[in-house]
Protein backbone atom coordinates (compact mmCIF):
# COMPACT_ATOMS: atom_id res chain seq x y z
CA UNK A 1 -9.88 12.07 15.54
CA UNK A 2 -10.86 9.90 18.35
CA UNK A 3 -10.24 6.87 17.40
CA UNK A 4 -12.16 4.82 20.37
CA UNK A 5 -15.21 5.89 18.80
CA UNK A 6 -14.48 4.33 15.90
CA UNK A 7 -15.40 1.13 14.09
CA UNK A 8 -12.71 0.41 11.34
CA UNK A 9 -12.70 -2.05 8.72
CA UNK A 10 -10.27 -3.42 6.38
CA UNK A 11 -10.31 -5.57 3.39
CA UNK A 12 -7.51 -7.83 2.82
CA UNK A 13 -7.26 -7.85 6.77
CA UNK A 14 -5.35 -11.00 7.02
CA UNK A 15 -2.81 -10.02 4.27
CA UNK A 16 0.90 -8.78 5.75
CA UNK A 17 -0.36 -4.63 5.85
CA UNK A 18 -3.52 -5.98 7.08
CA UNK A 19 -2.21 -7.65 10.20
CA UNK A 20 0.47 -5.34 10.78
CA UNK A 21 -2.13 -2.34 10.83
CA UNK A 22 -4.70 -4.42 13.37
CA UNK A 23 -1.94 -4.70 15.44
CA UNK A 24 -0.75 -0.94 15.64
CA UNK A 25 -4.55 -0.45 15.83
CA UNK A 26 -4.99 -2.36 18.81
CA UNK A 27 -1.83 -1.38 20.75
CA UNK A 28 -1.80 2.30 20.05
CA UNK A 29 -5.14 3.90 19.21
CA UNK A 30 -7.82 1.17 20.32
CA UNK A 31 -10.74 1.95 17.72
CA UNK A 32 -14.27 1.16 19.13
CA UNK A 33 -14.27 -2.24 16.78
CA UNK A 34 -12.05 -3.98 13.80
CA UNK A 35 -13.37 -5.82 11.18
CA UNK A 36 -11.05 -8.09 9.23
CA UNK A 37 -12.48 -8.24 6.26
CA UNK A 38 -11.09 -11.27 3.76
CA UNK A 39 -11.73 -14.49 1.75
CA UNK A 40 -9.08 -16.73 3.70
CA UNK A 41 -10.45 -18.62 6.24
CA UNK A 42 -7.19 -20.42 7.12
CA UNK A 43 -4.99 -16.84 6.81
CA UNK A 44 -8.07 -15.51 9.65
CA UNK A 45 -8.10 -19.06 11.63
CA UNK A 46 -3.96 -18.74 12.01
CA UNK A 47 -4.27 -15.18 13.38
CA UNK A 48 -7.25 -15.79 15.87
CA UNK A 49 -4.94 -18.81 16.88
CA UNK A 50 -1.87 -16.53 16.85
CA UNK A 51 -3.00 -13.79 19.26
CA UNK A 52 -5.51 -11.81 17.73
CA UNK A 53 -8.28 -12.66 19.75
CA UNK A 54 -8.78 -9.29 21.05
CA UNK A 55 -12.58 -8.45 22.17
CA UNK A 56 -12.93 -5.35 19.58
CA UNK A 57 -11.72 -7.53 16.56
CA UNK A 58 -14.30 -9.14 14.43
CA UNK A 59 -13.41 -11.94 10.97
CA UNK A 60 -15.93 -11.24 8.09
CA UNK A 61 -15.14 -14.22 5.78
CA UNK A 62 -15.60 -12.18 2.75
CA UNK A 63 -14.33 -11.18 -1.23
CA UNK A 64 -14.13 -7.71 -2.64
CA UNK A 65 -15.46 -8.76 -5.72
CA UNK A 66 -18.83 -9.67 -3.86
CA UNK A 67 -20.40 -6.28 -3.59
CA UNK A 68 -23.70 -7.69 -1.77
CA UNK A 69 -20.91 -9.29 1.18
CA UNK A 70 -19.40 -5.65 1.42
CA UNK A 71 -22.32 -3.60 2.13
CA UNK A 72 -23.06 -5.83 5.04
CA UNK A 73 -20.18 -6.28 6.34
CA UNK A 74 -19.97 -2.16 6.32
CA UNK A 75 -23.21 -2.00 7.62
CA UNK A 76 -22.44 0.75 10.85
CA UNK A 77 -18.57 1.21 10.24
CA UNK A 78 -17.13 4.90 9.90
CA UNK A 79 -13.33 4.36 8.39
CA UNK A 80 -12.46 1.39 5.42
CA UNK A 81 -9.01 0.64 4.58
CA UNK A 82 -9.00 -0.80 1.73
CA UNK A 83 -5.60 -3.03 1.12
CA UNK A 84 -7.02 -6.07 -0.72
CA UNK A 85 -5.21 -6.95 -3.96
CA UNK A 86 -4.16 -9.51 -6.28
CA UNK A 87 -0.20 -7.75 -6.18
CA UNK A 88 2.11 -10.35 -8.27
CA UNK A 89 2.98 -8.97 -11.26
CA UNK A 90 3.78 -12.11 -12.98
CA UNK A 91 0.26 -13.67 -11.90
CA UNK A 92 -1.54 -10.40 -12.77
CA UNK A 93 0.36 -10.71 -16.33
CA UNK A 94 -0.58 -14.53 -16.61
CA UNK A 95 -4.25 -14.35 -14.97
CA UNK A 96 -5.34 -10.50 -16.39
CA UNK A 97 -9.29 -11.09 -16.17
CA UNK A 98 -8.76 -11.84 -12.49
CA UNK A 99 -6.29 -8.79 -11.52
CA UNK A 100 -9.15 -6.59 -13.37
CA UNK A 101 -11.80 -8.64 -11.23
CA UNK A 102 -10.23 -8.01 -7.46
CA UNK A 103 -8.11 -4.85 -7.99
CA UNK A 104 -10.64 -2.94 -10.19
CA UNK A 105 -14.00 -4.14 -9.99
CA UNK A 106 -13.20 -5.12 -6.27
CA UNK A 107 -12.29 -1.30 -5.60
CA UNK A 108 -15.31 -0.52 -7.23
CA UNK A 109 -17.55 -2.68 -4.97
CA UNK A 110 -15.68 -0.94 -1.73
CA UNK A 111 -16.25 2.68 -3.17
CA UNK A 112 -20.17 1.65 -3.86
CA UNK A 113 -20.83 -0.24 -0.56
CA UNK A 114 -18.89 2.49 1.95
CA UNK A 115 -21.33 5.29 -0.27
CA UNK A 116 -24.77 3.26 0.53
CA UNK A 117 -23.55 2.25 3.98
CA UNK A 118 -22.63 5.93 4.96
CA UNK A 119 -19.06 4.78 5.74
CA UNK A 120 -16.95 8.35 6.68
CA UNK A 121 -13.91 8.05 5.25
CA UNK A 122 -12.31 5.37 3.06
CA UNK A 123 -8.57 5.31 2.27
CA UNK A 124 -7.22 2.57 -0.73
CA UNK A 125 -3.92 1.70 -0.86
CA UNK A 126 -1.68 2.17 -4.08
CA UNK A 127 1.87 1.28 -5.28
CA UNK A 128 4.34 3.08 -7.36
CA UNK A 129 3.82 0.74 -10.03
CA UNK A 130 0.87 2.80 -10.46
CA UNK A 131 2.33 5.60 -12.13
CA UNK A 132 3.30 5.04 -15.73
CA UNK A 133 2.05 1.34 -15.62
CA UNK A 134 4.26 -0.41 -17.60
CA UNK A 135 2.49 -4.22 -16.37
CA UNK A 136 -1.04 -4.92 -15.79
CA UNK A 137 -0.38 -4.68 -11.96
CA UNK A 138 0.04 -1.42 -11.98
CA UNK A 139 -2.67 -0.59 -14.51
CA UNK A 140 -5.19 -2.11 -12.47
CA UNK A 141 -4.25 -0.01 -9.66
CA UNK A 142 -3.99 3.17 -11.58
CA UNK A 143 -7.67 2.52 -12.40
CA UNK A 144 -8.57 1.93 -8.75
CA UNK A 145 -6.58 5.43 -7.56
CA UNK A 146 -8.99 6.90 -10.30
CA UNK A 147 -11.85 5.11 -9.10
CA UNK A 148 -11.38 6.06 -5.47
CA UNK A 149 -10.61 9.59 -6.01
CA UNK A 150 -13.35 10.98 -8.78
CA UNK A 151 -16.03 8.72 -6.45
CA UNK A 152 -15.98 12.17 -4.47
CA UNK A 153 -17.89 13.55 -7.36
CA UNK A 154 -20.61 11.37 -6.53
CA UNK A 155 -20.47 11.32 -2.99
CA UNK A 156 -21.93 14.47 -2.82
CA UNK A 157 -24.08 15.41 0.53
CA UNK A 158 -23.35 12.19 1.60
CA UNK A 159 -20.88 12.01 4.89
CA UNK A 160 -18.57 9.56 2.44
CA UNK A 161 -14.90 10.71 1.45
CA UNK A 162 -12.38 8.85 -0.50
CA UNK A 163 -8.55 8.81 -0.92
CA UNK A 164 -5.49 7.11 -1.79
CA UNK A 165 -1.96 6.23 0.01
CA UNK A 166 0.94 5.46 -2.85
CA UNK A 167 4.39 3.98 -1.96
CA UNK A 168 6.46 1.90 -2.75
CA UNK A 169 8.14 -1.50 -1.82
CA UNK A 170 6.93 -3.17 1.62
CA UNK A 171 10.27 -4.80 3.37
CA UNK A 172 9.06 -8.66 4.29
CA UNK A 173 5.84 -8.26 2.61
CA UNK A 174 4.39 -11.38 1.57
CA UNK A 175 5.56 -12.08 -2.06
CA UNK A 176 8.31 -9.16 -1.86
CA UNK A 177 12.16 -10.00 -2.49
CA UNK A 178 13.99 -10.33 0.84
CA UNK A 179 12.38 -13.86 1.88
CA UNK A 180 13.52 -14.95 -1.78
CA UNK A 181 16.92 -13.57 -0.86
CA UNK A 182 17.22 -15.42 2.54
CA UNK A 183 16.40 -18.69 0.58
CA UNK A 184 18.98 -17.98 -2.44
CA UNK A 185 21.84 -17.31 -0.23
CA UNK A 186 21.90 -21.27 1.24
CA UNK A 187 22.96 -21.72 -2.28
CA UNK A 188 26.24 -18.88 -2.30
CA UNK A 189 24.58 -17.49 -5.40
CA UNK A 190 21.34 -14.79 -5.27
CA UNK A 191 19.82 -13.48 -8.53
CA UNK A 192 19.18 -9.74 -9.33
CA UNK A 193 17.69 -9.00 -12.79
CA UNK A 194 19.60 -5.86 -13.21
CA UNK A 195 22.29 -4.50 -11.11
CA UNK A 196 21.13 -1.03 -11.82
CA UNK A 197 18.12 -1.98 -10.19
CA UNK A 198 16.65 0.84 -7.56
CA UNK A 199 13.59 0.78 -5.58
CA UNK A 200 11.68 2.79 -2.82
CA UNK A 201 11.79 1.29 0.04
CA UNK A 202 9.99 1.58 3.61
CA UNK A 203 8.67 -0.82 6.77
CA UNK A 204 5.39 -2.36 7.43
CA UNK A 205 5.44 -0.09 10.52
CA UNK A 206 6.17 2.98 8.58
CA UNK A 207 3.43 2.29 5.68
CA UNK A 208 0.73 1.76 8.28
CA UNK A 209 1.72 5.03 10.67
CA UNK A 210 1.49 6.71 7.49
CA UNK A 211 -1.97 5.44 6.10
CA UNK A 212 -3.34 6.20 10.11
CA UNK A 213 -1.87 9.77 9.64
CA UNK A 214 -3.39 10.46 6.62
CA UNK A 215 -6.79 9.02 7.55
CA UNK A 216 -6.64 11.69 10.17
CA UNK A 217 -5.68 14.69 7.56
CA UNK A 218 -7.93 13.32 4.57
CA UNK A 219 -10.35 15.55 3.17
CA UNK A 220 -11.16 13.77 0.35
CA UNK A 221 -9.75 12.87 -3.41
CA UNK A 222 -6.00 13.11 -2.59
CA UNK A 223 -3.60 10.75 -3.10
CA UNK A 224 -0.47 10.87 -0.59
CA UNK A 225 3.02 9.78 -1.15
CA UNK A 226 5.22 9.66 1.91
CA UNK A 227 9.05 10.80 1.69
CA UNK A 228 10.83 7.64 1.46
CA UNK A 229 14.91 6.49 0.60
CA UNK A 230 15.56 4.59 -2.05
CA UNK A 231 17.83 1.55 -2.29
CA UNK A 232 19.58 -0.83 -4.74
CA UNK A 233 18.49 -3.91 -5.08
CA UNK A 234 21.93 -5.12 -5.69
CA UNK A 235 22.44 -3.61 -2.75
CA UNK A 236 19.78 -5.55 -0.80
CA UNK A 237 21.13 -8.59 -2.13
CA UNK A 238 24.46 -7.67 -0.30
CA UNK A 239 23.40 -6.58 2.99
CA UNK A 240 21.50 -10.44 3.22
CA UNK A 241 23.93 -12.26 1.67
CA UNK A 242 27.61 -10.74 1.61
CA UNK A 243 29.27 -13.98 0.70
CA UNK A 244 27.31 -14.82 -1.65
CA UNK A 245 27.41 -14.78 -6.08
CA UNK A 246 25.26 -11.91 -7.54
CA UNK A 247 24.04 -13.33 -10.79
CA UNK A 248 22.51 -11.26 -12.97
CA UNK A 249 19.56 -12.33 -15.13
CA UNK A 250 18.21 -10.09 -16.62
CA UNK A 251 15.04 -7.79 -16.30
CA UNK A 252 11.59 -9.27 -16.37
CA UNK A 253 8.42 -8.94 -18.71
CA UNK A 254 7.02 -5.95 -16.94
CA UNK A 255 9.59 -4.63 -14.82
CA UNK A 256 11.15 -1.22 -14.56
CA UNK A 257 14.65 -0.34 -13.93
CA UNK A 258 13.24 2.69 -11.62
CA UNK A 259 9.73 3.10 -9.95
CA UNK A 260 8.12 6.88 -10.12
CA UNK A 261 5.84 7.82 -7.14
CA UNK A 262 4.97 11.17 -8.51
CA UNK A 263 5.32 12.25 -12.19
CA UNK A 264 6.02 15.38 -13.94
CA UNK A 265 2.44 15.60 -14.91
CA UNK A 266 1.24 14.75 -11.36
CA UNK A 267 3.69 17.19 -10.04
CA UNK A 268 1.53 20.23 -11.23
CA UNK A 269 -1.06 19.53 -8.91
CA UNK A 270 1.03 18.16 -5.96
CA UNK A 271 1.81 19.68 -2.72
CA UNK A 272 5.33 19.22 -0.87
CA UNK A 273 4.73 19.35 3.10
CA UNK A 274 7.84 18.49 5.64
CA UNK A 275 7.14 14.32 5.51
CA UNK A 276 4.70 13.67 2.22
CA UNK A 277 3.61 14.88 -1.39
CA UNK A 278 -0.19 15.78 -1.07
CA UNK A 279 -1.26 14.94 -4.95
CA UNK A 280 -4.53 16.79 -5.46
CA UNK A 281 -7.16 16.03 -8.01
CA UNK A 282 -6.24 18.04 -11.36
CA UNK A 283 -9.52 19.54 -11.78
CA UNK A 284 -12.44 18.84 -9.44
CA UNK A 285 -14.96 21.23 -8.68
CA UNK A 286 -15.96 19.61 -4.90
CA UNK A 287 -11.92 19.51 -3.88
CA UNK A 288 -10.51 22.52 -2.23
CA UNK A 289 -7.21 23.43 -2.41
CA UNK A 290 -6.32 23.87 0.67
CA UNK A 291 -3.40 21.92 0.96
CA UNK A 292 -1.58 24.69 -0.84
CA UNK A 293 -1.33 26.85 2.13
CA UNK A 294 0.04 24.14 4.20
CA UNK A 295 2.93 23.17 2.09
CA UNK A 296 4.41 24.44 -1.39
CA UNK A 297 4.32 23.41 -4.85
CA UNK A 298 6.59 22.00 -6.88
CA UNK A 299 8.95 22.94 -9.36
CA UNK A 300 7.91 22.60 -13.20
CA UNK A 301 9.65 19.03 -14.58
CA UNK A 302 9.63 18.01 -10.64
CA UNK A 303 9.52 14.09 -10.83
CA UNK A 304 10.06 11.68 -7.78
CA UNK A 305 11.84 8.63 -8.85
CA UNK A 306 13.56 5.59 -7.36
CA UNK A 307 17.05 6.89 -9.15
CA UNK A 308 17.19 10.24 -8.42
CA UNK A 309 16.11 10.43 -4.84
CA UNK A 310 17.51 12.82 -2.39
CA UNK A 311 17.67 10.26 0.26
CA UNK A 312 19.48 6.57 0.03
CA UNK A 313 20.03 3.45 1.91
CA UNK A 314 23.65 2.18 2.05
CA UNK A 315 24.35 -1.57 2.39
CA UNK A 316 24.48 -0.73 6.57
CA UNK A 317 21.05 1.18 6.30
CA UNK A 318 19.54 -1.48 4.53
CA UNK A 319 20.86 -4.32 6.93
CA UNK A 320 18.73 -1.99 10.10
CA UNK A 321 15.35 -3.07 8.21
CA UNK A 322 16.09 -6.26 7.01
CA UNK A 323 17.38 -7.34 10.38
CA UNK A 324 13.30 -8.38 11.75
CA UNK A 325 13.39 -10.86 8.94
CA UNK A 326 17.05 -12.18 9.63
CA UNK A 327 15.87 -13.25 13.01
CA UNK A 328 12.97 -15.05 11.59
CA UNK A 329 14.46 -16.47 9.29
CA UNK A 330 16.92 -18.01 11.23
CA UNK A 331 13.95 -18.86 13.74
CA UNK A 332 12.72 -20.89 11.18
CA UNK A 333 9.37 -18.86 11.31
């Protein structure tokens, strides 16, 4: 893909994956034009003011639950990233009407508008709280993955293609745990809800290499998991603050002990290759399986969870990511 001749836009543009993948964007691959697509005019004001004020880069004040705002704000792009969400669990438990509004109904006004504007490809981004949904968060984004990827039905002879990138915790993201951390451990006492606590685990960096690389391989109605270690959150609480008190306080209305990124029903239709799962559509009669000759399937009861991962961080692996936000942090930033 030649990504100069491309005009690329993203909702939730001003969000932490948002920025972080109009950055990459603009220093590796230099797409044609970028739309940041969002409904925060002081989030888009602080990054014009805060460097990106690149020529290619355009702000679209704008809300995925407005379908009529999305199809012109599409109007002549070819690729839409689609990373807007409402993501809190506990304010998608306490406000369900509006986590239905933005992560469902909004996914369903991006899958509409790229179809009518004759967008080429359009990639949404999931979470493994998607798989076995055990909070309203992650039902409302196992009904956009199923939104994104049967929309393919109805694409038809149109140029349009849709897929899905699933993984799992985002280190720094806004709202995730380490900036919580940093704060507790002024105090000599940080609170886990349950030292057997594990997560997936990856970079901002690494999520949006990924979602670029699969934008380039997409064919349409997959959704891609990347190989990624696990950690402890105990752990994590640890590597930030070693002299601190680990309190334990117990586990949260709609939390999991473990998060599953692929399970053992998925796993009948998924593909292993060297760095990702390719999960293809269980029964689809416009997908081809072709991924199977590019990879191999997986084992009957095959299930990729947070707890039985092949691949961990220890305390010292952990402290190599987190280090970005130690150094803000202590900036003051």
């Amino acid at each position: 893909m030649n990504w100069k001749e491309q005009v690329v836009l993203v909702t939730g543009g001003s969000g932490s994956f948002g920025k972080k993948f109009i950055e990459i964007m603009l220093k590796e691959f230099q797409p044609k034009k970028l739309i940041i697509y969002s409904r925060d005019e002081l989030k888009q004001h602080e990054m014009r003011v805060g460097g990106f004020n690149h020529p290619s880069l355009r702000y679209f004040i704008g809300d995925v639950r407005d379908g009529e705002r999305l199809r012109r704000a599409m109007h002549g792009v070819d690729i839409v990233v689609h990373a807007a969400a409402l993501k809190q669990v506990p304010v998608c438990e306490y406000n369900p009407m509006e986590a239905i509004k933005t992560n469902i109904m909004g996914t369903s006004n991006v899958v509409e508008a790229a179809l009518d504007a004759g967008v080429k490809k359009v990639i949404a981004l999931s979470t493994d709280k998607a798989v076995n949904p055990v909070n309203l968060y992650g039902a409302t984004k196992l009904a956009a993955e199923k939104l994104v990827v049967q929309s393919n039905a109805y694409a038809g002879a149109n140029v349009t293609r849709y897929a899905c990138v699933r993984y799992g915790n985002v280190v720094g993201s806004r709202g995730s745990v380490v900036p919580v951390f940093l704060a507790q451990r002024k105090s000599g006492k940080v609170t886990v809800t349950d030292d057997r606590m594990t997560r997936f685990w990856l970079s901002l960096e690494q999520g949006v290499h990924f979602v670029i690389s699969c934008i380039e391989q997409m064919h349409g109605g997959e959704v891609f998991v990347p190989k990624i270690p696990s950690m402890k959150v105990a752990d994590l609480a640890r590597a930030i603050a070693p002299q601190a008190k680990i309190e334990i306080i117990g586990i949260r209305p709609g939390e999991k002990l473990h998060e599953v990124l692929i399970s053992e029903d998925e796993a009948r239709t998924t593909v292993e290759l060297k760095n990702m799962y390719v999960v293809q559509p269980s029964e689809a009669m416009w997908f081809v399986y072709d991924w199977e000759s590019k990879g191999k399937c997986l084992p009957d009861g095959f299930r990729y969870a947070s707890d039985t991962n092949t691949e961990w961080l220890d305390i010292e692996g952990i402290k190599k990511y987190i280090m970005p936000f130690e150094e803000s942090y202590s900036n003051g930033n």
